[in-house]
N, C-alpha and C. Protein backbone atom coordinates (compact mmCIF):
# COMPACT_ATOMS: atom_id res chain seq x y z
N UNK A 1 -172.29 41.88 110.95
CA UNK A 1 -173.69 42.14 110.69
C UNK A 1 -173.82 43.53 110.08
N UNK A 2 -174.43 43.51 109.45
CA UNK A 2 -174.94 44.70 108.47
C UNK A 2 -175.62 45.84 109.28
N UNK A 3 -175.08 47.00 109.27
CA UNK A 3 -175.68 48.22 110.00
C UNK A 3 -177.28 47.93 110.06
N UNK A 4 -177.80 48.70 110.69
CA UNK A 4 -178.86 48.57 110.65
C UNK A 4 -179.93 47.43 110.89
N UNK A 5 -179.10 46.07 110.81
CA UNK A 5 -179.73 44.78 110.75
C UNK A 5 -179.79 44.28 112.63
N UNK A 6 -180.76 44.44 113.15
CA UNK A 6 -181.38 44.15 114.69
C UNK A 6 -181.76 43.18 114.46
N UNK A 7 -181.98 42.76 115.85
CA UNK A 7 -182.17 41.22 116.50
C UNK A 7 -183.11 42.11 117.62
N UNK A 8 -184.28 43.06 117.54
CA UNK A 8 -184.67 43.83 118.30
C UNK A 8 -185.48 43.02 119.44
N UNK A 9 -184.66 42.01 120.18
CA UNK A 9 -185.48 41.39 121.56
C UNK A 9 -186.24 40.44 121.57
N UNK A 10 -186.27 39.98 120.17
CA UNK A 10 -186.67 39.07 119.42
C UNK A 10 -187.39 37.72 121.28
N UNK A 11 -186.59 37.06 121.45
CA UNK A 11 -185.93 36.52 122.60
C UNK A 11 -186.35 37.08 123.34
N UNK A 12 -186.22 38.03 123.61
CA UNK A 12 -187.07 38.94 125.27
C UNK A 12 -188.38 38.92 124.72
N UNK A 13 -189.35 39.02 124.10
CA UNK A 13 -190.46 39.16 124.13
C UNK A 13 -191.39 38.21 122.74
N UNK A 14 -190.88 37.46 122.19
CA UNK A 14 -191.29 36.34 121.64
C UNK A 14 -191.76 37.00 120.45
N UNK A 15 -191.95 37.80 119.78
CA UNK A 15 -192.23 38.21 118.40
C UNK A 15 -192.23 37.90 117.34
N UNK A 16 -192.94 37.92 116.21
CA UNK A 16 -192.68 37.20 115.10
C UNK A 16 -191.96 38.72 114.31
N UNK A 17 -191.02 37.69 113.00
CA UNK A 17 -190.43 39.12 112.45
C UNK A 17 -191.44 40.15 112.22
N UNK A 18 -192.68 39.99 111.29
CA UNK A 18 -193.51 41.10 110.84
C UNK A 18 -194.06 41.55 112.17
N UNK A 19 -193.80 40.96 113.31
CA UNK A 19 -194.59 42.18 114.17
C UNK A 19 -193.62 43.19 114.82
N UNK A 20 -192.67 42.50 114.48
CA UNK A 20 -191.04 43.43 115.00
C UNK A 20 -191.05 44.78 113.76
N UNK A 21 -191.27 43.85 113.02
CA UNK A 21 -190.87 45.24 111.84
C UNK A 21 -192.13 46.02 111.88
N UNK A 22 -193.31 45.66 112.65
CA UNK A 22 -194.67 47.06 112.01
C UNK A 22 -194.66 47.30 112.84
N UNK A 23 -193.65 47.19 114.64
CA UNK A 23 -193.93 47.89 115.89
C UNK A 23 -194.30 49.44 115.79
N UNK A 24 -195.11 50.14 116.22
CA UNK A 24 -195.27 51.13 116.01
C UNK A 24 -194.77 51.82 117.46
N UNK A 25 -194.20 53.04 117.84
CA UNK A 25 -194.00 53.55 119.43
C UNK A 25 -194.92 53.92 120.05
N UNK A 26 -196.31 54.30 119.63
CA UNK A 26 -197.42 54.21 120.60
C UNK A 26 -197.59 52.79 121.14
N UNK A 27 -197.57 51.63 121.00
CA UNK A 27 -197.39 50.61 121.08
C UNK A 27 -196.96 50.06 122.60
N UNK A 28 -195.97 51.54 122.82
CA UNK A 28 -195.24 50.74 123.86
C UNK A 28 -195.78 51.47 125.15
N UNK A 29 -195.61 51.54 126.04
CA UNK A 29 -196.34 52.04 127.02
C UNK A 29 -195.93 51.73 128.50
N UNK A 30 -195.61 52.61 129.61
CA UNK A 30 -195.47 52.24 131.01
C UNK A 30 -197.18 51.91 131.41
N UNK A 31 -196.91 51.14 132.05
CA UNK A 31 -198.16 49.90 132.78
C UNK A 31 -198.32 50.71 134.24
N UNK A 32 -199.57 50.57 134.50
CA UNK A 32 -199.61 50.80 136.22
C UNK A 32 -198.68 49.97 137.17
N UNK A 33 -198.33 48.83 136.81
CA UNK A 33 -197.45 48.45 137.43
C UNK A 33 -196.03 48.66 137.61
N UNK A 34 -195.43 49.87 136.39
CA UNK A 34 -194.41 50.50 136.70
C UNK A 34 -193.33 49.83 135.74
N UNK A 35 -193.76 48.34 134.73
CA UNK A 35 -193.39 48.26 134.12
C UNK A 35 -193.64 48.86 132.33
N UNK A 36 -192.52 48.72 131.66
CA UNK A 36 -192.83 48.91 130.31
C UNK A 36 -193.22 48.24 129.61
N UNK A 37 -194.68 48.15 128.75
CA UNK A 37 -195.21 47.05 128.10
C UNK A 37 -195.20 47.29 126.81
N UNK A 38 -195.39 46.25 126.14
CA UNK A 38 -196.16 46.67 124.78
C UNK A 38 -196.98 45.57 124.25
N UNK A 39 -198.23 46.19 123.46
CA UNK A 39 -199.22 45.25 123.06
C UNK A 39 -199.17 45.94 121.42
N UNK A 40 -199.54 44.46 120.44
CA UNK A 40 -199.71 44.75 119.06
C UNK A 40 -200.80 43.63 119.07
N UNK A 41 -201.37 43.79 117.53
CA UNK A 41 -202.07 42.65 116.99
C UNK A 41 -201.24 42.26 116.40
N UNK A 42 -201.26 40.83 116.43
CA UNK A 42 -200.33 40.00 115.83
C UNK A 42 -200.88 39.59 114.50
N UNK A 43 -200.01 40.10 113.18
CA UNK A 43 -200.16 40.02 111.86
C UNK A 43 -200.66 38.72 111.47
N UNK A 44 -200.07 37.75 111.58
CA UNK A 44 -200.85 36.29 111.19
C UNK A 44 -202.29 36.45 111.73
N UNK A 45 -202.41 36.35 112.91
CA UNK A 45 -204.01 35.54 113.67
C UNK A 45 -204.73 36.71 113.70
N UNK A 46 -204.34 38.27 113.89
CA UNK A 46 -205.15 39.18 114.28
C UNK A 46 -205.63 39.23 115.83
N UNK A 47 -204.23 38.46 116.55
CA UNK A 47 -204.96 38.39 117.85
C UNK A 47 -204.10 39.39 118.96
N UNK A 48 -204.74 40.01 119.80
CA UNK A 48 -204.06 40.94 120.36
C UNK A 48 -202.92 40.71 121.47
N UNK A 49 -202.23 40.62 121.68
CA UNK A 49 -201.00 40.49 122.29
C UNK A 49 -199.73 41.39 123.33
N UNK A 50 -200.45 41.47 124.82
CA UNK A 50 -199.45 41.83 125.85
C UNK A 50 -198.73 41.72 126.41
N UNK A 51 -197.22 42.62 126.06
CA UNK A 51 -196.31 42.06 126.79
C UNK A 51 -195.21 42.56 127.44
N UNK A 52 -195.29 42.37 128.49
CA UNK A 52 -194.25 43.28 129.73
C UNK A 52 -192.83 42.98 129.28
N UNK A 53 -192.44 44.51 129.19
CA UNK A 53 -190.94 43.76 129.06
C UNK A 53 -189.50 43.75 129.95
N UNK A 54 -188.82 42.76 129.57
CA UNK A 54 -187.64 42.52 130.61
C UNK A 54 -186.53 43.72 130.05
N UNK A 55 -185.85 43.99 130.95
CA UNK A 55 -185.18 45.56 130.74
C UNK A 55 -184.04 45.54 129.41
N UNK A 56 -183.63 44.18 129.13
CA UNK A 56 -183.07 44.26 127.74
C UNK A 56 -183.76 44.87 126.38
N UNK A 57 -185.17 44.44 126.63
CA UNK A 57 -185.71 44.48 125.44
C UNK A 57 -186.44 46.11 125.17
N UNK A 58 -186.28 46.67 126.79
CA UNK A 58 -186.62 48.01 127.05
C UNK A 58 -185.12 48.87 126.28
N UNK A 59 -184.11 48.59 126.85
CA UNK A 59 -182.61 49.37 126.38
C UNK A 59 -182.77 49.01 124.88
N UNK A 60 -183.33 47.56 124.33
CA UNK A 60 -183.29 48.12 122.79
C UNK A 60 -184.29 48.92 122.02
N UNK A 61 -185.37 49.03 122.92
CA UNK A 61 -186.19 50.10 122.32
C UNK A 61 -185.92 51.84 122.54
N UNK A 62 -185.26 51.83 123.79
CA UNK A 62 -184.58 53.20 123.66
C UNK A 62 -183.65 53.49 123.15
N UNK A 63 -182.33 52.54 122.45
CA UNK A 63 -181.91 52.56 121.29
C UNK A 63 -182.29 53.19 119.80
N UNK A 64 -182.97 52.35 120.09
CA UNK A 64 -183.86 52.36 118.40
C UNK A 64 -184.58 53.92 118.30
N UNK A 65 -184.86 54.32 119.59
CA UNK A 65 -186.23 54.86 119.15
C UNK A 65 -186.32 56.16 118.71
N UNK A 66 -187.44 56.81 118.31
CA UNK A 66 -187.44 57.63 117.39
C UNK A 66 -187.04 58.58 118.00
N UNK A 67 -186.05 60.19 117.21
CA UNK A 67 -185.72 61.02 117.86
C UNK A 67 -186.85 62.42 117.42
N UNK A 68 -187.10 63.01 118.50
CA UNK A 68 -188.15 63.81 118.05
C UNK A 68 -187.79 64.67 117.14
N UNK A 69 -188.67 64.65 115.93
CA UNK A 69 -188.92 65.22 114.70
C UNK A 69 -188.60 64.60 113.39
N UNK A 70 -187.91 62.57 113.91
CA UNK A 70 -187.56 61.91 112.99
C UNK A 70 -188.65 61.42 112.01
N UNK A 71 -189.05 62.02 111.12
CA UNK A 71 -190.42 61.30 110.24
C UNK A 71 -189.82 60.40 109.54
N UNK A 72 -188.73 60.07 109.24
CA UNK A 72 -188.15 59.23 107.97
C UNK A 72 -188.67 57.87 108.64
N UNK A 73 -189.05 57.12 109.31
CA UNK A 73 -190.20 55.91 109.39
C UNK A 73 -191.09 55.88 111.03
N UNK A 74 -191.93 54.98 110.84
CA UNK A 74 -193.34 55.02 111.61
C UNK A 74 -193.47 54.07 112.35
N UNK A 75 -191.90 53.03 112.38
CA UNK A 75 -191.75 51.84 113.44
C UNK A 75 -190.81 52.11 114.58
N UNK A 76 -190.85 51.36 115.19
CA UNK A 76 -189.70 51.42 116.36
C UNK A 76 -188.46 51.43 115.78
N UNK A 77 -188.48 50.23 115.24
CA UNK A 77 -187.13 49.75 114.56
C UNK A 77 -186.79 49.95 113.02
N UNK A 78 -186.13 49.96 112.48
CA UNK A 78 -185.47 50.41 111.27
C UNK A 78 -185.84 48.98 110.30
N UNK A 79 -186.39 48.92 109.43
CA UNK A 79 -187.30 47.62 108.39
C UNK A 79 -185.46 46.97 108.07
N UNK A 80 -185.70 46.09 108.30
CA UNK A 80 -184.67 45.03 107.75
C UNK A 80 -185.62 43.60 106.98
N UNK A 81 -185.26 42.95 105.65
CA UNK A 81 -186.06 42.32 105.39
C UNK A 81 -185.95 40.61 105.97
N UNK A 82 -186.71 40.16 106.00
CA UNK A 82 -186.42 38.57 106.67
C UNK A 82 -185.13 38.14 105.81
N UNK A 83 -184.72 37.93 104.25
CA UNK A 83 -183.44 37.96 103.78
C UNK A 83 -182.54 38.19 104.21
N UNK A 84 -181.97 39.16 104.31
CA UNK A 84 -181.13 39.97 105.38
C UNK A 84 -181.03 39.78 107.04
N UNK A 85 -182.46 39.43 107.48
CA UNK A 85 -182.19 38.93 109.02
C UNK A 85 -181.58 37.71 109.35
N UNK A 86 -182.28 36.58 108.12
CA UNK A 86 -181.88 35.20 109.04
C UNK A 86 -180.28 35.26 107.86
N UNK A 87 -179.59 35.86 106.78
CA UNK A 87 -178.55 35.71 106.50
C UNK A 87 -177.41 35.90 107.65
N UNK A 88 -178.00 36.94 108.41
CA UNK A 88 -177.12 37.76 109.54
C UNK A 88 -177.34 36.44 110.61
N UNK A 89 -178.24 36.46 111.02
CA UNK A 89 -178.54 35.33 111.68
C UNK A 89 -177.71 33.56 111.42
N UNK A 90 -177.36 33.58 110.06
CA UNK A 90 -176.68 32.11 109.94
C UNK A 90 -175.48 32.61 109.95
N UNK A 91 -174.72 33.82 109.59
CA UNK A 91 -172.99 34.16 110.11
C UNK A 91 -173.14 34.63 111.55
N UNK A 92 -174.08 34.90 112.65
CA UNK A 92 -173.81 34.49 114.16
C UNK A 92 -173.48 33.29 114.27
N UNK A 93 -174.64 32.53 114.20
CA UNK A 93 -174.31 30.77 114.35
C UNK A 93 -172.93 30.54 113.95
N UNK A 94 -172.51 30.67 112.95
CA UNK A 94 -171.14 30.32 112.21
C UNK A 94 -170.22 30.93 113.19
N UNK A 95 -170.21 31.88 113.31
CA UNK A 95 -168.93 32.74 114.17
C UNK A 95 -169.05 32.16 115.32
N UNK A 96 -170.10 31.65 115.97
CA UNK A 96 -170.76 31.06 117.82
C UNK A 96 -169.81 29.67 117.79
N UNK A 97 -170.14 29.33 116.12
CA UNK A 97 -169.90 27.94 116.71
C UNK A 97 -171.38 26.69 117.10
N UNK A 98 -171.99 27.26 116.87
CA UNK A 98 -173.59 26.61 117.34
C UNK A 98 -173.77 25.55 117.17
N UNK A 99 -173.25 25.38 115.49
CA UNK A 99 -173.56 23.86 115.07
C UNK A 99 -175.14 23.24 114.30
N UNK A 100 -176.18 24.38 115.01
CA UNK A 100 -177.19 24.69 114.15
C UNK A 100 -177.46 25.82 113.35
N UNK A 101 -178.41 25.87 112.73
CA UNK A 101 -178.89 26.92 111.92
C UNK A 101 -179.90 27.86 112.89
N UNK A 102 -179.19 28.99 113.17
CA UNK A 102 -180.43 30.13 113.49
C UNK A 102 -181.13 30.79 112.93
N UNK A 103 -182.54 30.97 113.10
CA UNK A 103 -183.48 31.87 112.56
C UNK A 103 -184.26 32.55 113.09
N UNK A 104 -185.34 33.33 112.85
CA UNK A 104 -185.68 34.55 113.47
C UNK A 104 -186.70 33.29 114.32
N UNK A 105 -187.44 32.05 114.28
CA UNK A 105 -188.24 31.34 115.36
C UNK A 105 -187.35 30.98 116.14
N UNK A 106 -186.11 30.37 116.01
CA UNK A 106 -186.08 29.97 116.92
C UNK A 106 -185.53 30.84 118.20
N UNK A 107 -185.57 32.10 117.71
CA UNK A 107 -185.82 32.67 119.12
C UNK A 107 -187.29 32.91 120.48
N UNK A 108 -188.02 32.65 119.10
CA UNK A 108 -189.51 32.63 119.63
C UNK A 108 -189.55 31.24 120.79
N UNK A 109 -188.69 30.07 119.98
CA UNK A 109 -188.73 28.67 120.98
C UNK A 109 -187.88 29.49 122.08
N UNK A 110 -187.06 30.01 122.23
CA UNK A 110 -186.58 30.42 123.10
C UNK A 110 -187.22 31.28 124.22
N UNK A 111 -187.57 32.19 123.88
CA UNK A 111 -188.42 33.00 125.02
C UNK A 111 -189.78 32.03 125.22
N UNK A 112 -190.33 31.13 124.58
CA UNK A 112 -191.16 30.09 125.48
C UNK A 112 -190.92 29.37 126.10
N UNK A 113 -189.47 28.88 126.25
CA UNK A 113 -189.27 27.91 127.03
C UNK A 113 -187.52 28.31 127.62
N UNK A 114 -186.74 28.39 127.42
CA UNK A 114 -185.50 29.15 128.36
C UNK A 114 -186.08 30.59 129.05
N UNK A 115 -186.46 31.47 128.52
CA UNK A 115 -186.91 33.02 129.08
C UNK A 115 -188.31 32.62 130.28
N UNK A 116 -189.06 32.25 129.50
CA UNK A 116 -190.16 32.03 130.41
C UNK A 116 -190.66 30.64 131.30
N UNK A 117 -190.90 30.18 130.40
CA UNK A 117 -191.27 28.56 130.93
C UNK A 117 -190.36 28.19 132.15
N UNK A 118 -189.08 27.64 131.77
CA UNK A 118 -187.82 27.47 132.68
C UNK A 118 -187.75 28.43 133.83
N UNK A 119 -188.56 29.48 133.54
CA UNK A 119 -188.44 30.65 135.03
C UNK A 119 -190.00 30.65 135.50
N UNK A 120 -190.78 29.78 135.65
CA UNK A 120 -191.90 29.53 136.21
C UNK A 120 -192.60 30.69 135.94
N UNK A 121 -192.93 31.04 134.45
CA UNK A 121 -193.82 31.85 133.59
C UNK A 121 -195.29 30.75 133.19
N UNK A 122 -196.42 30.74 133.36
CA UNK A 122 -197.04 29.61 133.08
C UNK A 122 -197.69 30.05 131.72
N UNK A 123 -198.21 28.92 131.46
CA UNK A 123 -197.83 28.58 129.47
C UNK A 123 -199.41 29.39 129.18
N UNK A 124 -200.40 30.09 130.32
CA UNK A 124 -201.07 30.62 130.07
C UNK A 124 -200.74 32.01 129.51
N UNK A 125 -199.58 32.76 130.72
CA UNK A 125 -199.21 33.81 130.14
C UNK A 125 -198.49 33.89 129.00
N UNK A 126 -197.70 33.07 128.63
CA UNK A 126 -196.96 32.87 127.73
C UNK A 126 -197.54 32.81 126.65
N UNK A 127 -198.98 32.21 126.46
CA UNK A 127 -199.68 32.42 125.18
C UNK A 127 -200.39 33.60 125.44
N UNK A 128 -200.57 34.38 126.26
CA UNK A 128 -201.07 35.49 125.91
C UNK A 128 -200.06 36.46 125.80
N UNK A 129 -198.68 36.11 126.11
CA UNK A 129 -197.36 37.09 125.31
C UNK A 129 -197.10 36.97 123.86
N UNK A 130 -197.08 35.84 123.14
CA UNK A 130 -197.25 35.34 122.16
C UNK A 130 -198.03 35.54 120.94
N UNK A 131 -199.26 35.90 121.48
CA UNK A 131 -200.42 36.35 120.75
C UNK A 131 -200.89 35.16 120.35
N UNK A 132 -201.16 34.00 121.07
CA UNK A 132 -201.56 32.63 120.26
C UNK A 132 -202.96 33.03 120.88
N UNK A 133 -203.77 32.06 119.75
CA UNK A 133 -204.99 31.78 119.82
C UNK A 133 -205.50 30.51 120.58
N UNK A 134 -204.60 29.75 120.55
CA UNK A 134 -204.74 28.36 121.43
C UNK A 134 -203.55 27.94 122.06
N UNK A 135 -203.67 27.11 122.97
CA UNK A 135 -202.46 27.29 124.21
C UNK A 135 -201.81 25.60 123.20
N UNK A 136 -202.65 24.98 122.50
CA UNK A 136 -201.51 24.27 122.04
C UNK A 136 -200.77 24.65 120.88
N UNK A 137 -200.92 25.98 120.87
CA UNK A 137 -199.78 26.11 119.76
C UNK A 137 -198.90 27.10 120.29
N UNK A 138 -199.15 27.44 121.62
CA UNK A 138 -197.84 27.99 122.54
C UNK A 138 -197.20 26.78 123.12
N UNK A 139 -198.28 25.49 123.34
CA UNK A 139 -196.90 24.24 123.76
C UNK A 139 -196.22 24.16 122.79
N UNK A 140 -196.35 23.98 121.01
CA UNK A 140 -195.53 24.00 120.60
C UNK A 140 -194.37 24.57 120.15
N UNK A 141 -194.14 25.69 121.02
CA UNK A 141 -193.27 26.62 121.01
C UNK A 141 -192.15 26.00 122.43
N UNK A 142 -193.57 26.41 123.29
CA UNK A 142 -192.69 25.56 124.99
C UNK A 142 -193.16 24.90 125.36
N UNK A 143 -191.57 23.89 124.58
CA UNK A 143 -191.51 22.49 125.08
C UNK A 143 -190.93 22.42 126.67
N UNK A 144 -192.36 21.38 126.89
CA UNK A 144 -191.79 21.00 128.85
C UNK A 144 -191.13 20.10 128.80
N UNK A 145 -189.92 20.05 128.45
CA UNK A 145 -188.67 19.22 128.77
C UNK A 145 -188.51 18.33 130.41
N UNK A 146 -187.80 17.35 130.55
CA UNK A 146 -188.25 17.12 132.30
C UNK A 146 -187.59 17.92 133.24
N UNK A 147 -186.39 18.76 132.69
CA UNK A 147 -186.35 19.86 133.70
C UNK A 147 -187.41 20.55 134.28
N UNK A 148 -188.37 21.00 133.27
CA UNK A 148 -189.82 21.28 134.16
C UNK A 148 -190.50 21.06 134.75
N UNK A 149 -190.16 19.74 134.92
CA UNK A 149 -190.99 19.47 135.61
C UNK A 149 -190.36 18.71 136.81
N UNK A 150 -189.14 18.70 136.75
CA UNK A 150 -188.25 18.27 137.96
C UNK A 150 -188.78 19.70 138.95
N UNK A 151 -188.31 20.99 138.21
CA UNK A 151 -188.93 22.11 139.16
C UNK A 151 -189.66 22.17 139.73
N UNK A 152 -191.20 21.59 138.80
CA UNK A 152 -192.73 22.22 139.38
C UNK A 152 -192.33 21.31 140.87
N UNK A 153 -192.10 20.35 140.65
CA UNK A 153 -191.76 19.21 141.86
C UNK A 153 -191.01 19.95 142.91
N UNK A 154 -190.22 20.20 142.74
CA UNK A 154 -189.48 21.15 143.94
C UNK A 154 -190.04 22.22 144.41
N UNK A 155 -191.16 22.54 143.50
CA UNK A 155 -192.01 23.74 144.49
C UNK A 155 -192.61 23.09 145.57
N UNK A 156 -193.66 21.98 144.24
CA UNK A 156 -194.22 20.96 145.28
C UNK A 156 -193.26 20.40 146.79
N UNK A 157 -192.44 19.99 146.52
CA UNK A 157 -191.70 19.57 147.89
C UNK A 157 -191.53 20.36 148.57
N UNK A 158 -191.52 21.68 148.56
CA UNK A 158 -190.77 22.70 149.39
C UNK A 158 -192.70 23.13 150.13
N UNK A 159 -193.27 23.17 149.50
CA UNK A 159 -194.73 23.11 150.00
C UNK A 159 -194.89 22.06 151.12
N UNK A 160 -194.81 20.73 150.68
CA UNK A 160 -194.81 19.86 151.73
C UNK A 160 -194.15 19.92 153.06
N UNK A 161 -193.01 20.49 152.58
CA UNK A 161 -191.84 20.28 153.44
C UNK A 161 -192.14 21.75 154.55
N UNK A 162 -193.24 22.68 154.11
CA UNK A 162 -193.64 23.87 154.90
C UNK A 162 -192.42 24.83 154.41
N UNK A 163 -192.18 25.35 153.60
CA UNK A 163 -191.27 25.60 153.01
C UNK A 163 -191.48 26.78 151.81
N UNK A 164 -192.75 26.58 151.81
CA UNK A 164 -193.25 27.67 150.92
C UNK A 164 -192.68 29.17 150.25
């Protein structure tokens, strides 16, 4: 992979490329709750978008991030163009072994449904991590496969069962 060319958490926090690349570091912010968040408007819809992050996606922002007195750019991350991302992106796959084609969404399917969904994240928050405007176009991101619902069931049983 080409210096400079990130995969900045893509996966940890569901992002589309252009909102990865206009992250700005005011952006990001410790929460009263002690976690590290960050909220943007999301470039397509214009819709605003919060989202706590899991400590991977925190270590790549302290990576990245700016060193004081660096003016040479005004994002978190260093501009790589979508060209260059999903090229890097199809010699992972190749080297993995995958068998499919990766691109910068389908990490987005990923943190809706392996990251969150699958870890009993509900598809409310998840569209408001997302920045969707309607929750059916965060289902179509996370798909409820019947593993999900084998789970919700096992909560359910463990409820019944006093088990809570």
């Amino acid at each position: 992979m080409k210096k400079g060319a990130v995969l900045p958490g893509n996966s940890l926090n569901g992002m589309a490329p252009v909102d990865v690349q206009r992250l700005e570091p005011h952006r990001i912010f410790l929460g009263a709750d002690g976690l590290m968040w960050l909220t943007y408007l999301r470039a397509k819809s214009k819709v605003s978008a919060y989202v706590p992050l899991l400590s991977p996606a925190t270590a790549l922002i302290i990576k990245y991030r700016l060193k004081k007195g660096d003016l040479s750019r005004k994002t978190v991350f260093p501009f790589v163009s979508n060209q260059i991302l999903n090229r890097n992106l199809k010699i992972i796959s190749e080297i993995c072994g995958l068998g499919f084609p990766l691109n910068f969404y389908v990490s987005r399917y990923t943190f809706a449904t392996t990251i969150t969904l699958y870890h009993g994240v509900s598809i409310t928050s998840i569209k408001e991590m997302m920045g969707h405007e309607k929750i059916e176009t965060t289902a179509h991101y996370a798909k409820t496969y019947k593993v999900v619902s084998g789970m919700d069931m096992m909560q359910v049983q463990k409820i019944i069962n006093g088990k809570s």
